[in-house]
Protein backbone atom coordinates (compact mmCIF):
# COMPACT_ATOMS: atom_id res chain seq x y z
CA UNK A 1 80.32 136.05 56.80
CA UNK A 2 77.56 133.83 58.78
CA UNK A 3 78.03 134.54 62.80
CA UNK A 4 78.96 130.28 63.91
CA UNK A 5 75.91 129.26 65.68
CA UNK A 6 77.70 126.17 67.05
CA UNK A 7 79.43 128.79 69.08
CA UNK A 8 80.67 132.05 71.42
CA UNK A 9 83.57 133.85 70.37
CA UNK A 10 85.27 136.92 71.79
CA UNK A 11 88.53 138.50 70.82
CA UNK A 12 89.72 141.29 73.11
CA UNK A 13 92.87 143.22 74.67
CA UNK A 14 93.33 143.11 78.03
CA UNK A 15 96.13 145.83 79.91
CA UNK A 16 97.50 143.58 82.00
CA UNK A 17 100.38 140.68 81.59
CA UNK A 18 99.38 137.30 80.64
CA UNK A 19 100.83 136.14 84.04
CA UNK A 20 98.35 138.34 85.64
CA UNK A 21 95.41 137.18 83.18
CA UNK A 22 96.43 133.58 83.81
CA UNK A 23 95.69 133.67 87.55
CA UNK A 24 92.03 135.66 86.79
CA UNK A 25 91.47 132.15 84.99
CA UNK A 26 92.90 129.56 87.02
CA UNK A 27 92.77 130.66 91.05
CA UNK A 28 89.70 129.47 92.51
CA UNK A 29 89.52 132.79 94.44
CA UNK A 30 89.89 134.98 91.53
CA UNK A 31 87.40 132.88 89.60
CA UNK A 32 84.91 132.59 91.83
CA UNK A 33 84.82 136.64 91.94
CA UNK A 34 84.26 136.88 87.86
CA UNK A 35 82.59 134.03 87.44
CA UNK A 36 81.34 131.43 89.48
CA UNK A 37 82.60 129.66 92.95
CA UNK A 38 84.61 126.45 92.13
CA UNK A 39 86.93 123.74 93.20
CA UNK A 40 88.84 124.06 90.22
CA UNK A 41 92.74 122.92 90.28
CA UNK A 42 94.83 123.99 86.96
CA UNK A 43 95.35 119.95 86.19
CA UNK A 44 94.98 117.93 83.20
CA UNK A 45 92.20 115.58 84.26
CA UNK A 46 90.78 117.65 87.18
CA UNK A 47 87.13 117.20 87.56
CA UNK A 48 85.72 120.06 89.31
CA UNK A 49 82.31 122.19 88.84
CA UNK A 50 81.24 125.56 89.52
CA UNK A 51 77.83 126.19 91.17
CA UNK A 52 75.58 129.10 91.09
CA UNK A 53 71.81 130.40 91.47
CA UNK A 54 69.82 127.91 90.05
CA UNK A 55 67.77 129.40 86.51
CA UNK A 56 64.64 126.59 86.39
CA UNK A 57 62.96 128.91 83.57
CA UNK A 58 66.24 128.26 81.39
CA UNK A 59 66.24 124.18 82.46
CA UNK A 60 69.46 125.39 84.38
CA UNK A 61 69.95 123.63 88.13
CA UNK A 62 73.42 125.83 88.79
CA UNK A 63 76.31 123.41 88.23
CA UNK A 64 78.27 123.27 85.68
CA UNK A 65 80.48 120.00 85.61
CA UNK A 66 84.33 120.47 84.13
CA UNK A 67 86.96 118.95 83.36
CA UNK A 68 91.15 120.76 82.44
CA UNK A 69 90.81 119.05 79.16
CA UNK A 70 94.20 121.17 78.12
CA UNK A 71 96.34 123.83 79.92
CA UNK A 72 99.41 125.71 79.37
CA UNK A 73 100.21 128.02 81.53
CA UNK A 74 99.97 131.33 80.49
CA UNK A 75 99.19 130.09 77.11
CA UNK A 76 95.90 128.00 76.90
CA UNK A 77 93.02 126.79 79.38
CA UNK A 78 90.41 124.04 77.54
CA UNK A 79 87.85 122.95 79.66
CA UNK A 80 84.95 120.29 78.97
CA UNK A 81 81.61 122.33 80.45
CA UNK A 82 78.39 120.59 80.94
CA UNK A 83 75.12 120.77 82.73
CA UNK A 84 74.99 117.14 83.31
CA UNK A 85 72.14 116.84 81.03
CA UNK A 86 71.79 118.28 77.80
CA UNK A 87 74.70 120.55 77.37
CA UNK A 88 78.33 118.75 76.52
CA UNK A 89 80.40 122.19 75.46
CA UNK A 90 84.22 123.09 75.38
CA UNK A 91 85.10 126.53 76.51
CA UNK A 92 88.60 127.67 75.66
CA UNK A 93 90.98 130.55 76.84
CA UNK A 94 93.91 131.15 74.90
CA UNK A 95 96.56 133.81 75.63
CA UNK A 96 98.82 135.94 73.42
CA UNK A 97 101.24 138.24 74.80
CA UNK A 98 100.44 141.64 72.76
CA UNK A 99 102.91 144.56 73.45
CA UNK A 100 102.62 145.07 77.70
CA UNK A 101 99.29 143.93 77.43
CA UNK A 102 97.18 140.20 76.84
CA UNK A 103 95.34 139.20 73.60
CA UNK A 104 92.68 136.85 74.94
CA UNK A 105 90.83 134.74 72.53
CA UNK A 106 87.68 132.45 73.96
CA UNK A 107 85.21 130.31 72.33
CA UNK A 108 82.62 128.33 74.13
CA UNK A 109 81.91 125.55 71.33
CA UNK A 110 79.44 122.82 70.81
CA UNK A 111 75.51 124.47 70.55
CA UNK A 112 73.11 122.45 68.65
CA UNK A 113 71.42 125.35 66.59
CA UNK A 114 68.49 122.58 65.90
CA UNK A 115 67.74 122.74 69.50
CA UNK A 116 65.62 125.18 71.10
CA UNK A 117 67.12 124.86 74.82
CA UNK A 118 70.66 125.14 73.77
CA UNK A 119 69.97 128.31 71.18
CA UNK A 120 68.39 130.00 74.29
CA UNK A 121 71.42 128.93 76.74
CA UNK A 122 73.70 130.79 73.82
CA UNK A 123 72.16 133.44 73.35
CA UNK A 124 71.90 134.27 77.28
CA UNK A 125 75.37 132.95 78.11
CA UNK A 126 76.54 134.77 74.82
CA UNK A 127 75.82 138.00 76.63
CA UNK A 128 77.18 136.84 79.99
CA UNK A 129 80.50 135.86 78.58
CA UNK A 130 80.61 139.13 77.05
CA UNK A 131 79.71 141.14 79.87
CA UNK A 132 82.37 139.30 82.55
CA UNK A 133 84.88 139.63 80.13
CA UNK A 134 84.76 143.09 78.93
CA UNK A 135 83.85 144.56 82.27
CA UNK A 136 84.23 142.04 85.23
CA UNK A 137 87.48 140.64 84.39
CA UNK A 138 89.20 144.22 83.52
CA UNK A 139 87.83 145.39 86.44
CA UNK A 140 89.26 142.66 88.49
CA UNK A 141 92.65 142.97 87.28
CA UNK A 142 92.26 146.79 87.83
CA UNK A 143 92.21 146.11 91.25
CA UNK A 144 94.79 143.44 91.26
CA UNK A 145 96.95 146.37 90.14
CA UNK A 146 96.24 148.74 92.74
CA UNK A 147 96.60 145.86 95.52
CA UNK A 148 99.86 145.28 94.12
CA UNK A 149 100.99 149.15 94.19
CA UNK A 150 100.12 149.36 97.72
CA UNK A 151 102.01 146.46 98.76
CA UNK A 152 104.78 147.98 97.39
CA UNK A 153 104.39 151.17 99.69
């Protein structure tokens, strides 16, 4: 089967509740420490962008404008995810609840594989999105965990 070059997709198990996934993807705080700061609100119709380091060898001036084009909680997050110029993506978290843990499903979907910019931005963010969400995001709600225990004490 032919990898999609229209898109990302990752599949993976995450430990954790999908309450406790859900607010990894939707509190400003918590996103801002896996991915990128961000005046995000979980609302249908929200506008909101995250900003980061500038890349100007990748075209890239570090905003990213969004829009909650979908959300149920604990179930599904679509958001519209641009650059403002040439880029006009989705990027999609969906949520299953899988024994005590979270099946997360994501796809970041629209590429133009006839264009040279946005097979480069794919292939980079490819391995971004992989990286945050196999080790940044675990890692976050890792800690989450052990914040938790010690209020408790």
């Amino acid at each position: 089967m032919d990898e999609d070059r229209h898109a990302i997709r990752l599949d993976q198990f995450l430990a954790h509740p999908p309450a406790k996934v859900w607010r990894v993807l939707t509190e400003p705080d918590l996103l801002a420490r896996w991915l990128m700061p961000t005046d995000f609100k979980p609302e249908v119709g929200h506008r909101f962008t995250f900003r980061t380091t500038p890349k100007p060898a990748t075209g890239f001036r570090g905003v990213v404008y969004c829009e909650v084009l979908e959300l149920e909680p604990e179930r599904l997050l679509k958001l519209s995810w641009s650059d403002g110029e040439r880029a006009d993506w989705t990027v999609t978290w969906r949520l299953r609840p899988e024994g005590r843990g979270t099946r997360l499903f994501f796809d970041h979907e629209g590429f133009d594989p006839d264009d040279a910019m946005q097979r480069m931005a794919r292939r980079i963010m490819g391995g971004g999105w992989r990286s945050t969400h196999e080790r940044t995001v675990p890692a976050l709600l890792d800690e989450m965990d052990e914040l938790d225990e010690r209020a408790v004490r």
